[in-house]
Protein backbone atom coordinates (compact mmCIF):
# COMPACT_ATOMS: atom_id res chain seq x y z
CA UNK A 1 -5.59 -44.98 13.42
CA UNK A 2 -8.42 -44.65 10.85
CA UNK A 3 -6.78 -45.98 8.22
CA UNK A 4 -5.25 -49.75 8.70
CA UNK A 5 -2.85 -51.75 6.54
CA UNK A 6 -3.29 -55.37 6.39
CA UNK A 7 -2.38 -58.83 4.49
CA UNK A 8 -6.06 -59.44 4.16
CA UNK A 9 -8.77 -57.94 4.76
CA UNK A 10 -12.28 -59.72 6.15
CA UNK A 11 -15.07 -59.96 4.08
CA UNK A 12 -17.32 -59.07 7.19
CA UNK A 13 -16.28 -55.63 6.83
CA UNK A 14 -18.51 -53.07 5.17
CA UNK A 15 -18.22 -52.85 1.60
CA UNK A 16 -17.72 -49.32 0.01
CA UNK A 17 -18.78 -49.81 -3.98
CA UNK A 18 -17.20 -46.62 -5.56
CA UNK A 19 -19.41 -45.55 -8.40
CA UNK A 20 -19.43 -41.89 -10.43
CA UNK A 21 -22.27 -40.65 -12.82
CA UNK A 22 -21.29 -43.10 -15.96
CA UNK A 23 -20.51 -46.63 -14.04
CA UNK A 24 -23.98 -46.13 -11.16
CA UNK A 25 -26.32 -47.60 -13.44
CA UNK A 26 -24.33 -50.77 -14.12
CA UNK A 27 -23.95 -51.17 -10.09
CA UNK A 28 -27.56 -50.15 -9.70
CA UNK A 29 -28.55 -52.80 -12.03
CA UNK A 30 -27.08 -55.55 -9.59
CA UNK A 31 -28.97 -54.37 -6.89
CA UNK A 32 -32.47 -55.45 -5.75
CA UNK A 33 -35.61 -53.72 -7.52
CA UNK A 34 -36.36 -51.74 -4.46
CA UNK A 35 -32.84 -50.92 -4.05
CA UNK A 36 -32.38 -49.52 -6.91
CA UNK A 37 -36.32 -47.13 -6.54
CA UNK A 38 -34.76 -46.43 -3.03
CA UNK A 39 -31.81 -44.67 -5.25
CA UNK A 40 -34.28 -42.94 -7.80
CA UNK A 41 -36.08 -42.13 -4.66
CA UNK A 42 -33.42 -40.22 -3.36
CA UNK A 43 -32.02 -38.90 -6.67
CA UNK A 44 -28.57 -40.58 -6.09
CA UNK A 45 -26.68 -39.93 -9.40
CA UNK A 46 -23.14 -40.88 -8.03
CA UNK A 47 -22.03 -36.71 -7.45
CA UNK A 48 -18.77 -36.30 -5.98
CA UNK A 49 -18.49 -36.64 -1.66
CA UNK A 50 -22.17 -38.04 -2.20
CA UNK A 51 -22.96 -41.59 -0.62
CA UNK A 52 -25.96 -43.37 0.66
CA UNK A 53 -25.85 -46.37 3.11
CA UNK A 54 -27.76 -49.38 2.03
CA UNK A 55 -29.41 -51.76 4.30
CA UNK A 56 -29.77 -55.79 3.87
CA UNK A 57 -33.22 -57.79 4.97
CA UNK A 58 -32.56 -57.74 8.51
CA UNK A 59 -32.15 -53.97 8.65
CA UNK A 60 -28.32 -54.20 9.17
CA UNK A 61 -26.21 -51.71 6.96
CA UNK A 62 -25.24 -54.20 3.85
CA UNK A 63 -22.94 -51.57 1.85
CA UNK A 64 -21.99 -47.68 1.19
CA UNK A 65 -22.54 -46.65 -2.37
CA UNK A 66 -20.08 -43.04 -2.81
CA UNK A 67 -19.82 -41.36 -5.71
CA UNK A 68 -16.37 -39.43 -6.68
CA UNK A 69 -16.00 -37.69 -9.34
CA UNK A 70 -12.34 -38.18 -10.27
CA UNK A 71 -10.48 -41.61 -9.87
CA UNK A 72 -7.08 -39.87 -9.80
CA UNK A 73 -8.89 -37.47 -7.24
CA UNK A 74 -5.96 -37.25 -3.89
CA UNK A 75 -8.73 -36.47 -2.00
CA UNK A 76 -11.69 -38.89 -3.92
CA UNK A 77 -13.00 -40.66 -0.44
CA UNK A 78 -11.84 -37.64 1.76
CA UNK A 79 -15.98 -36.67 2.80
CA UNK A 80 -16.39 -40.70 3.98
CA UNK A 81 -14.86 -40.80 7.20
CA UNK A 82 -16.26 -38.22 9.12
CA UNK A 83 -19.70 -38.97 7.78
CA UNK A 84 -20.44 -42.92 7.87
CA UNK A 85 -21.35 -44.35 10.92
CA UNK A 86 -17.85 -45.73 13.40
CA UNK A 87 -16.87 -49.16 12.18
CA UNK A 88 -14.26 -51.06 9.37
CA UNK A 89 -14.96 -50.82 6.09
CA UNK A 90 -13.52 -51.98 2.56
CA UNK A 91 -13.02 -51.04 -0.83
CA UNK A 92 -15.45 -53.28 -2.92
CA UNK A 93 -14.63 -54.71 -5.81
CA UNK A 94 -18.13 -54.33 -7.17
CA UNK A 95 -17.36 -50.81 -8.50
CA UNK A 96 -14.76 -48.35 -9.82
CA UNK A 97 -10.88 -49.32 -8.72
CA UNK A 98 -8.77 -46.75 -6.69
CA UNK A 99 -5.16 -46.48 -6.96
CA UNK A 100 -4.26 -47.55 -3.76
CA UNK A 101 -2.19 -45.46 -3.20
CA UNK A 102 -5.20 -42.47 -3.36
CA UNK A 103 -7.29 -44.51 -1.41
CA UNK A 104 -4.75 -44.50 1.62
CA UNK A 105 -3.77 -40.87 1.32
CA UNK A 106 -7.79 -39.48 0.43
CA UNK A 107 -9.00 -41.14 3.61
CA UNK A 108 -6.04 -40.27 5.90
CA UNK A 109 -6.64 -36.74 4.95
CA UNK A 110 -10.42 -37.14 5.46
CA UNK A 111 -10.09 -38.10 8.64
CA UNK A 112 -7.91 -35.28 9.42
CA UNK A 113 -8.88 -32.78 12.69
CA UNK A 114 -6.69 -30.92 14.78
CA UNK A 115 -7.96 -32.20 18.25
CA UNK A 116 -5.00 -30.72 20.49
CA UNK A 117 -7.30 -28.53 22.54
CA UNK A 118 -10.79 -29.49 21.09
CA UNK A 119 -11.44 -33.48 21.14
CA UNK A 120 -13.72 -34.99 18.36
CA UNK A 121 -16.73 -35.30 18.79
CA UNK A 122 -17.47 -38.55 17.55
CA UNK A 123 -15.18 -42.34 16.27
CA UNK A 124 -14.32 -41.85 12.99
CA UNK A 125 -14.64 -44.62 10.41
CA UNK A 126 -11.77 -46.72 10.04
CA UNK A 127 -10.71 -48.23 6.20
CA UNK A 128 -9.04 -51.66 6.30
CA UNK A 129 -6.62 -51.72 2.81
CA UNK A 130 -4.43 -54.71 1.91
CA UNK A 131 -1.02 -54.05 2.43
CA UNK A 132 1.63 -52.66 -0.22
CA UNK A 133 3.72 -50.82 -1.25
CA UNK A 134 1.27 -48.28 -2.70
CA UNK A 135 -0.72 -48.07 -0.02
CA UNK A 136 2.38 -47.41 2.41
CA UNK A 137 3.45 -44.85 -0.17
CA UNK A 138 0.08 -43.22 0.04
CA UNK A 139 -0.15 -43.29 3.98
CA UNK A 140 2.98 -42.16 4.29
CA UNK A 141 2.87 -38.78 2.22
CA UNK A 142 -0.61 -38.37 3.80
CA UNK A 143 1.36 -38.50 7.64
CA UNK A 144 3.64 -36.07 6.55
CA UNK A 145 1.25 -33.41 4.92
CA UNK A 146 -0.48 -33.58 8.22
CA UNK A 147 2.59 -33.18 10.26
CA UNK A 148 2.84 -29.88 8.24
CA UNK A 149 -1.18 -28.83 9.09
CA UNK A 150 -0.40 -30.15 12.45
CA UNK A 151 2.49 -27.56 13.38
CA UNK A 152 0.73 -25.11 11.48
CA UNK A 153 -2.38 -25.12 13.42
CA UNK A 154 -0.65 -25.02 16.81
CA UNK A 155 -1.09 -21.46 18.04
CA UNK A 156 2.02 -19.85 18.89
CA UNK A 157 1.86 -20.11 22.78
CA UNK A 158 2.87 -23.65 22.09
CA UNK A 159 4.51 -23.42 19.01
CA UNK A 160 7.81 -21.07 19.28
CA UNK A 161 11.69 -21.34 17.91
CA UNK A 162 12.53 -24.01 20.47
CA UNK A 163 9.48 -26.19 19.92
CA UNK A 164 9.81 -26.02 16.38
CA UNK A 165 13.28 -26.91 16.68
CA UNK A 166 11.78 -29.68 18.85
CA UNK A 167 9.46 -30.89 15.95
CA UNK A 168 12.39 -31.04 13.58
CA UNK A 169 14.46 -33.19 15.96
CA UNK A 170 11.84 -35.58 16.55
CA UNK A 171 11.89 -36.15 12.70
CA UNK A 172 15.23 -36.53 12.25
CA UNK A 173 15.39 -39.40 15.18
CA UNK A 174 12.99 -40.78 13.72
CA UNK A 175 14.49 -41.11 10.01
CA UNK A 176 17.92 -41.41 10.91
CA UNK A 177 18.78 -37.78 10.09
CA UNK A 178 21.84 -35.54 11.68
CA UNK A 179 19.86 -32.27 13.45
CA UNK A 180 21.69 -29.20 14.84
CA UNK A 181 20.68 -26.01 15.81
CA UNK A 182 22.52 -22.49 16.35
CA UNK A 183 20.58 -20.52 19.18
CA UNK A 184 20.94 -16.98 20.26
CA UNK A 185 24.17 -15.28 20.42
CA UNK A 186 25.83 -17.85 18.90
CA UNK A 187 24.03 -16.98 15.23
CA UNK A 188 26.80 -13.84 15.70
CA UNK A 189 29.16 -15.94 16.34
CA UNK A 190 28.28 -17.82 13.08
CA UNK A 191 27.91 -15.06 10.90
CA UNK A 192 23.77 -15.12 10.64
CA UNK A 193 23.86 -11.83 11.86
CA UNK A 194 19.70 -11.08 10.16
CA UNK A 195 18.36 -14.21 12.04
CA UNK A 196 19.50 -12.73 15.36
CA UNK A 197 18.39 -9.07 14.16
CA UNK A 198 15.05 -10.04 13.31
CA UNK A 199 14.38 -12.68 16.45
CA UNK A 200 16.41 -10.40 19.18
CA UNK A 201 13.49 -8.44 20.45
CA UNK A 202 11.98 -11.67 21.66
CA UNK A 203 12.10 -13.58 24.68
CA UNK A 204 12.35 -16.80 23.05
CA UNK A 205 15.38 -17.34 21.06
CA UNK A 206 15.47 -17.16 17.72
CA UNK A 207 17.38 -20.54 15.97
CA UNK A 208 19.01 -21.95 12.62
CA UNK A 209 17.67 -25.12 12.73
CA UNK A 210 19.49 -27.73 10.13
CA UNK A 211 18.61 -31.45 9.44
CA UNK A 212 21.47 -33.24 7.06
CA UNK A 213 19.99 -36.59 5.73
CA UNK A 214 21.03 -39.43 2.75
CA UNK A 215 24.17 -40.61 1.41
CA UNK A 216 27.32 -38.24 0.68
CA UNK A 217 27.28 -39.57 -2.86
CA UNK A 218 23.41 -38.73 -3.91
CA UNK A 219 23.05 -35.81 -4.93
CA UNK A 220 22.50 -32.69 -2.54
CA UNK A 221 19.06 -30.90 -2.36
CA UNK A 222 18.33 -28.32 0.21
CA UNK A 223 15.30 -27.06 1.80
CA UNK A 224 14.77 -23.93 3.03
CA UNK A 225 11.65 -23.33 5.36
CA UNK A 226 10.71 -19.50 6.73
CA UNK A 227 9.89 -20.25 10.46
CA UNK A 228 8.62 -17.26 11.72
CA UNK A 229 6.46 -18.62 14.99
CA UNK A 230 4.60 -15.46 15.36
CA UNK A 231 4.26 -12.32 13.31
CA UNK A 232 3.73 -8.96 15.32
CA UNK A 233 4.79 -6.77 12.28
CA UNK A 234 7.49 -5.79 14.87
CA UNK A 235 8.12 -2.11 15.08
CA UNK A 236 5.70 -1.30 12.37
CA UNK A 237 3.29 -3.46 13.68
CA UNK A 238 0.25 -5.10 12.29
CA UNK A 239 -3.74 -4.34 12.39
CA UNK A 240 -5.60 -6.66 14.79
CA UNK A 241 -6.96 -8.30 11.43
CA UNK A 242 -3.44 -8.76 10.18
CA UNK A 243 -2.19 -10.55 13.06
CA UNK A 244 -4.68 -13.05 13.48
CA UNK A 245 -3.42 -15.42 11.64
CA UNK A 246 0.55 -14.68 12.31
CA UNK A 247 0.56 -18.29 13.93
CA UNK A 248 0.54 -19.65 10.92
CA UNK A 249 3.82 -17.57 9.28
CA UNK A 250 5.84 -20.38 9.93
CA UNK A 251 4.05 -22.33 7.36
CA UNK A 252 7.02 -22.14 4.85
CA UNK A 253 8.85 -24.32 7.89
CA UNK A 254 6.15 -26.57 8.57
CA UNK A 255 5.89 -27.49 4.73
CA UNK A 256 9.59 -28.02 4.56
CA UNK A 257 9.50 -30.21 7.03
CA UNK A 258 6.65 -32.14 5.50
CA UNK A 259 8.76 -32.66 2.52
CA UNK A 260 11.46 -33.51 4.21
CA UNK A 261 9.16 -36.12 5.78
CA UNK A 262 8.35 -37.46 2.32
CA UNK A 263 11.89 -37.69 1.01
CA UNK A 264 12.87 -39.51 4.22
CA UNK A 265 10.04 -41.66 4.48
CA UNK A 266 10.33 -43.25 0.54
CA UNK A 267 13.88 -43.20 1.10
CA UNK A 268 14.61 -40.71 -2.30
CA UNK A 269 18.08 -40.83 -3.11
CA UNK A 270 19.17 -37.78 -2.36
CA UNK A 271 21.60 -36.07 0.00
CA UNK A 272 19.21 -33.82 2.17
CA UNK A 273 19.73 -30.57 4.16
CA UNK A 274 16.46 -28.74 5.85
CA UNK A 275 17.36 -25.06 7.03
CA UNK A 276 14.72 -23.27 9.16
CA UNK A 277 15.72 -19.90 10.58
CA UNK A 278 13.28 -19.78 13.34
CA UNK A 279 12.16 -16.46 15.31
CA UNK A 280 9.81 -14.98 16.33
CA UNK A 281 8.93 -11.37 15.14
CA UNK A 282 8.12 -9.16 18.57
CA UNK A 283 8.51 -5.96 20.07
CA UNK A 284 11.01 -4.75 22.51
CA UNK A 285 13.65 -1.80 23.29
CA UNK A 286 16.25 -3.72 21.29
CA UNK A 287 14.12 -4.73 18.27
CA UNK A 288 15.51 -4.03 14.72
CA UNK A 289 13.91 -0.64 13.31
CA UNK A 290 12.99 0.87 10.52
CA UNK A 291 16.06 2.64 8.93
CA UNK A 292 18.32 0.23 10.21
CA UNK A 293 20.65 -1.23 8.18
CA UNK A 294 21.86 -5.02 8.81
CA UNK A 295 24.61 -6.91 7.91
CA UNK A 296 24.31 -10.45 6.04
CA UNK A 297 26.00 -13.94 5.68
CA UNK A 298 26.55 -13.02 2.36
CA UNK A 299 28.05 -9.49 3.23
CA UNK A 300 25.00 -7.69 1.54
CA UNK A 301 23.43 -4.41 3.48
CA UNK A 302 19.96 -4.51 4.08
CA UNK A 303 18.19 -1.58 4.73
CA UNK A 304 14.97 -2.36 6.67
CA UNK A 305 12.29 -0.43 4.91
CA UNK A 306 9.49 -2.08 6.94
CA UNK A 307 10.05 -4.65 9.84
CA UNK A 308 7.10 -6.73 8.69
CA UNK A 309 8.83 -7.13 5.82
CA UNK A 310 11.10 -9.93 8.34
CA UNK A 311 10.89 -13.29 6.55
CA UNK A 312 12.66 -12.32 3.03
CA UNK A 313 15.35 -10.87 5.35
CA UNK A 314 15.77 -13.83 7.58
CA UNK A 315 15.47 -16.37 4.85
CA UNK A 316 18.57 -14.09 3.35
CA UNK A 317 20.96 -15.75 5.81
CA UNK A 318 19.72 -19.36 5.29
CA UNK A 319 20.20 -19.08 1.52
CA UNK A 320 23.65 -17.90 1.62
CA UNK A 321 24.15 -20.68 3.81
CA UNK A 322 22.74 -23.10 1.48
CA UNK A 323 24.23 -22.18 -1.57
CA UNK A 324 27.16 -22.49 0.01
CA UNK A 325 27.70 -26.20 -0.02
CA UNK A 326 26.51 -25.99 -3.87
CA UNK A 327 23.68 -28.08 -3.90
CA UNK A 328 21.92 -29.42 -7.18
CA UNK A 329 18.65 -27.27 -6.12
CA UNK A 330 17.62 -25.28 -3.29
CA UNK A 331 14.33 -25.30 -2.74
CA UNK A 332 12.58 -22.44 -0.67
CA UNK A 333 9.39 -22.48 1.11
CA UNK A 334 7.55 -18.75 2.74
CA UNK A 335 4.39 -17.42 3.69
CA UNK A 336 6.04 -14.37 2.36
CA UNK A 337 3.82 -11.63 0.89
CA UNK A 338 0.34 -10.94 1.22
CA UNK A 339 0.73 -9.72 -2.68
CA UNK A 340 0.87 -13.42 -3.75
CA UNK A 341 -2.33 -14.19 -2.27
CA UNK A 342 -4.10 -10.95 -3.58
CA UNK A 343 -2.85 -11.69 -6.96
CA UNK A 344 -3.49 -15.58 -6.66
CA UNK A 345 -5.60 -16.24 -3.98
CA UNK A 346 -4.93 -18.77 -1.12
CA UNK A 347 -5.42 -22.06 -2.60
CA UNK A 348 -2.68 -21.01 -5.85
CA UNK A 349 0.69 -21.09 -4.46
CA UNK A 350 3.34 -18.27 -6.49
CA UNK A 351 6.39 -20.03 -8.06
CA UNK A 352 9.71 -18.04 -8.92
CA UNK A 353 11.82 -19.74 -10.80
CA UNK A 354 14.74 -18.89 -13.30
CA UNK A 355 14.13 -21.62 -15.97
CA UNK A 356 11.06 -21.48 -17.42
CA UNK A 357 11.10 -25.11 -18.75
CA UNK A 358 11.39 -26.46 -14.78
CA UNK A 359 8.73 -23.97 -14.43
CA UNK A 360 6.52 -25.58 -16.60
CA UNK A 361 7.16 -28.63 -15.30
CA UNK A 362 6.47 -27.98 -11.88
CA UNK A 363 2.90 -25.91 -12.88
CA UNK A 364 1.99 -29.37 -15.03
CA UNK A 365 2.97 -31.56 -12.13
CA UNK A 366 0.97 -29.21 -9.77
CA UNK A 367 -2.42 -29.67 -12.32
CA UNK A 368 -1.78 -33.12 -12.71
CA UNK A 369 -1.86 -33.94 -9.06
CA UNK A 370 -4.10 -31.16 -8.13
CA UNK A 371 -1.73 -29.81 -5.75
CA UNK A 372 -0.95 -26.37 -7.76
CA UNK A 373 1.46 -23.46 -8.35
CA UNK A 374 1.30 -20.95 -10.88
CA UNK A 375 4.87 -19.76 -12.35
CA UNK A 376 5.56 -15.43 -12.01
CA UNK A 377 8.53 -13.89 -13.15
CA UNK A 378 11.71 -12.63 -11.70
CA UNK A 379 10.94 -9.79 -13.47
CA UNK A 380 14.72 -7.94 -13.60
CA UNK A 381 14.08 -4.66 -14.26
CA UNK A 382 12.25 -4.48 -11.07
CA UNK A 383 15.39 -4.96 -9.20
CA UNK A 384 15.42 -1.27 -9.52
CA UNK A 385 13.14 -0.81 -6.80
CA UNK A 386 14.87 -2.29 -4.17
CA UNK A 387 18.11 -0.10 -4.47
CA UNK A 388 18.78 1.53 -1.41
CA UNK A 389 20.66 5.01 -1.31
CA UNK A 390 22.68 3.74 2.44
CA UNK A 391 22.66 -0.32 1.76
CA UNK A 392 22.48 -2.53 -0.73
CA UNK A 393 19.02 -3.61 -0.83
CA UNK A 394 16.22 -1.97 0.72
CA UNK A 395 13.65 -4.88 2.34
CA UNK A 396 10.49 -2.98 0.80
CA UNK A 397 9.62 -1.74 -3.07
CA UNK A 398 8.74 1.67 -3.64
CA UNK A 399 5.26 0.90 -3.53
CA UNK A 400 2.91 -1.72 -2.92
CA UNK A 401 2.99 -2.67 -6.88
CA UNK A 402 4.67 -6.21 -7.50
CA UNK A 403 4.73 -7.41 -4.03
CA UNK A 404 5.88 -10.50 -3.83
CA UNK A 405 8.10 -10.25 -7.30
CA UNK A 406 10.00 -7.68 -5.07
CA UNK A 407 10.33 -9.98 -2.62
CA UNK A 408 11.33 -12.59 -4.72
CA UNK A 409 14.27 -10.23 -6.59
CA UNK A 410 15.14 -9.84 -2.66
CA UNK A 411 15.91 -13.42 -1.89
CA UNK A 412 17.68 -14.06 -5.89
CA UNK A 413 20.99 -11.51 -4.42
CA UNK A 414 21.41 -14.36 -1.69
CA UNK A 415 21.93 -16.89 -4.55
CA UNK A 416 24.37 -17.42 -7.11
CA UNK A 417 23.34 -16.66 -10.70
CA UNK A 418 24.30 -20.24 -11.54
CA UNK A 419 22.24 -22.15 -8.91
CA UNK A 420 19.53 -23.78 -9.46
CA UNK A 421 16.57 -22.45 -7.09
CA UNK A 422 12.71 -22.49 -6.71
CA UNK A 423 11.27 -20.14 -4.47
CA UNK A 424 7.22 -20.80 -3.76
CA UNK A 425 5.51 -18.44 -1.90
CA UNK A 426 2.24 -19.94 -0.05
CA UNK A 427 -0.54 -19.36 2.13
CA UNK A 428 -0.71 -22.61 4.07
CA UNK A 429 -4.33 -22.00 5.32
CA UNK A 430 -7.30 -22.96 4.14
CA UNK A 431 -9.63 -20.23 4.25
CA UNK A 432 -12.90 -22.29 3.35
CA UNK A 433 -13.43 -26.36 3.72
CA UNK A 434 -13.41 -28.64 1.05
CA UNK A 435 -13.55 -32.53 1.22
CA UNK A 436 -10.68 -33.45 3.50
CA UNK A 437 -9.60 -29.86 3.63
CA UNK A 438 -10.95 -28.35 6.70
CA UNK A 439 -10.31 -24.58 7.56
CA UNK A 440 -6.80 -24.52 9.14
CA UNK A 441 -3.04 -24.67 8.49
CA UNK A 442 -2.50 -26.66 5.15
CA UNK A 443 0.82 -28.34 3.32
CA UNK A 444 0.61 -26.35 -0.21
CA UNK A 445 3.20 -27.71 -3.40
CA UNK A 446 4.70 -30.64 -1.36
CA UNK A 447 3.18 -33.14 -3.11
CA UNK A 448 4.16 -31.48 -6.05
CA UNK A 449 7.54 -30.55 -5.49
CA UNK A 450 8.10 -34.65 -4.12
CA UNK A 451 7.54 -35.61 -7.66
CA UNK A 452 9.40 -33.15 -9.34
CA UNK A 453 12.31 -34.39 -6.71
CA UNK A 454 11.65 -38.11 -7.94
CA UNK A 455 11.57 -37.54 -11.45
CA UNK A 456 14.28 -35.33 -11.68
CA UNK A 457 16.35 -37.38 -8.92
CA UNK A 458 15.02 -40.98 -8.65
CA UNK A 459 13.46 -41.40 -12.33
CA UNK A 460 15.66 -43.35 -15.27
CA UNK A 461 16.70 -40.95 -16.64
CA UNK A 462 18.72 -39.70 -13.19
CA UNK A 463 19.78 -43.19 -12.62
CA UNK A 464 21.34 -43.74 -15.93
């Protein structure tokens, strides 16, 4: 572990003083005279992800001076671990005070690699935090948005319907949670007739995967997670460029799961169902085509305008499927439409939503703890281009225009008008690194969507 909880912590640890610009000349001031020159010297300032390692008389490293530039910063010591030299260190009281709860989750994520195939290269530094319940809170969300980067990283060789489904049962033992799956043939059986179309052509079945968690008497919230484990485009299949990636199109799962993670792990009250409709998109003599027209849980006709348009049409079934125990909010999670990303980018994550004050909520929540979403309409009159002449719905629009509202309008005929339901459309990549956000599969909105969950859920107001 590189981060450790403890009842104390010893002194003979390395201090970490956190300064920024305003508060480094008070700490400089306590320093020796050639200290502080060494710091002119240098032009330390106290930037963000900046530190410099200060030595005592004997040449032995005395104490880390890092700046950050934000104390409410998730990610404020996330550039310390990888770069100080291996050995404990401490939060010093010397300089600014960290929540924490920041301080636990900003170095977890720090030290964050994906070493499955590829081992480090070198110890990382290990921070020694007094125990609480803060700090717990902080690792613990920090675990669980890693669990999400961890799945989504794994390339798909290793990473298909059944070990996903393996991923999710190992969470569910480990929280106490109730885990089923419906494989194969038996999704006919069960009436998820577009699973099966979509994950058929494959030689690894394709899965409803469904976690049930909390008591019958909290309320009911459930998760939806696309879990498509690899992405060929399928009959209209995809550019090399396009399908480089198509490990990570399960993303939506993986995310779902890591929120899951967090509402198990902080015990939420909350009565908790996960749905992942796992497959894998490929190419074979009995894949879906385009033209076809499937049936649906909900009895809906889809007519498959494109098969790389797959996810909105398997996540069709799972909806249906959650709305029908009317929960209090159904929540889904989809690497869904390249349009999202062109009209947001990667790091903005597309919100759909039907009231626009929870929409506002959510896109202040996602500012406020820099995990984002931007709200974009379910813009009705669209609807119109998804008609289809032979089904009801047609997976593709007319045109490329509105992409991902169209796919959004898609999954809103597999709800009912009067439940409540967030559908976030995501990357879950990082396409450049930041500070504790190396290039790789990434958990986008969890955090965010956690504390909409408490607020709404756990807060006073829900508890009367």
């Amino acid at each position: 572990m590189t981060i450790e909880l403890r009842k104390s912590v010893s002194t003979r640890t390395t201090p970490i003083t956190l300064v920024d610009r305003t508060s480094l000349p008070a700490v400089a001031a306590r320093l020796p005279a050639a200290t502080q020159r060494w710091l002119r010297s240098i032009d330390f300032v106290g930037a963000a992800d900046r530190h410099v390692l200060l030595p005592d008389e004997q040449g032995q490293m005395a104490q880390v001076l890092a700046g950050i530039g934000d104390i409410d910063d998730p990610f404020a010591l996330a550039a310390l671990p990888g770069d100080l030299p291996p050995g404990d260190y401490r939060l010093s009281d010397d300089g600014l005070a960290l929540d924490p709860a920041i301080a636990a989750h900003s170095w977890h994520m720090g030290s964050y690699a994906f070493d499955r195939y590829k081992p480090r290269r070198r110890t990382t530094a290990r921070l020694l935090l007094p125990s609480g319940a803060t700090a717990r809170r902080g690792l613990a969300i920090a675990e669980a948005l890693t669990l999400a980067r961890d799945l989504i990283n794994t390339p798909a060789e290793h990473l298909g319907p059944q070990e996903l489904a393996g991923a999710a049962q190992a969470l569910a033992k480990a929280h106490g949670a109730r885990f089923k799956q419906i494989v194969s043939d038996e999704l006919l059986k069960k009436n998820f007739p577009a699973i099966h179309a979509v994950g058929r052509a494959s030689v690894r079945a394709p899965r409803l995967i469904e976690l049930q968690w909390g008591k019958p008497s909290h309320p009911r919230v459930s998760i939806v997670g696309k879990g498509v484990c690899f992405d060929s485009g399928g009959l209209d299949i995809k550019g090399a460029d396009g399908m480089r990636l198509m490990k990570k199109d399960m993303g939506g799962a993986a995310n779902a799961l890591g929120l899951a993670a967090m509402v198990m792990a902080l015990k939420l009250p909350l009565r908790l169902q996960v749905l992942i409709p796992a497959v894998e998109n490929a190419i074979a003599g009995n894949a879906y085509r385009p033209g076809d027209v499937l049936p649906t849980r909900a009895g809906l006709q889809i007519e498959i305008g494109n098969t790389d348009a797959e996810g909105r049409v398997i996540l069709s079934d799972a909806l249906a499927y959650a709305a029908e125990s009317t929960p209090e909010l159904i929540i889904d999670l989809a690497t869904l439409t390249g349009a999202a990303r062109i009209a947001l980018g990667p790091q903005l994550p597309a919100l759909f939503c039907r009231d626009m004050r929870t929409a506002r909520t959510l896109v202040d929540l996602g500012l406020e703890l820099q995990d984002p979403l931007w709200h974009m309409p379910l813009w009705a009159p669209y609807k119109a281009g998804i008609e289809s002449s032979v089904g009801d719905i047609v997976n593709t629009g007319r045109n490329a225009m509105a992409g991902a509202i169209n796919a959004a309008l898609f999954l809103e005929y597999f709800v009912p008008p009067d439940q409540d339901w967030l559908h976030v459309d995501l990357f879950g990549w990082n396409d450049a690194p930041r500070a504790g956000r190396p290039v790789g599969g990434e958990a986008q909105t969890i955090r965010t969507l956690l504390a909409y969950l408490e607020q709404r859920f756990a807060g006073p107001a829900a508890r009367g």
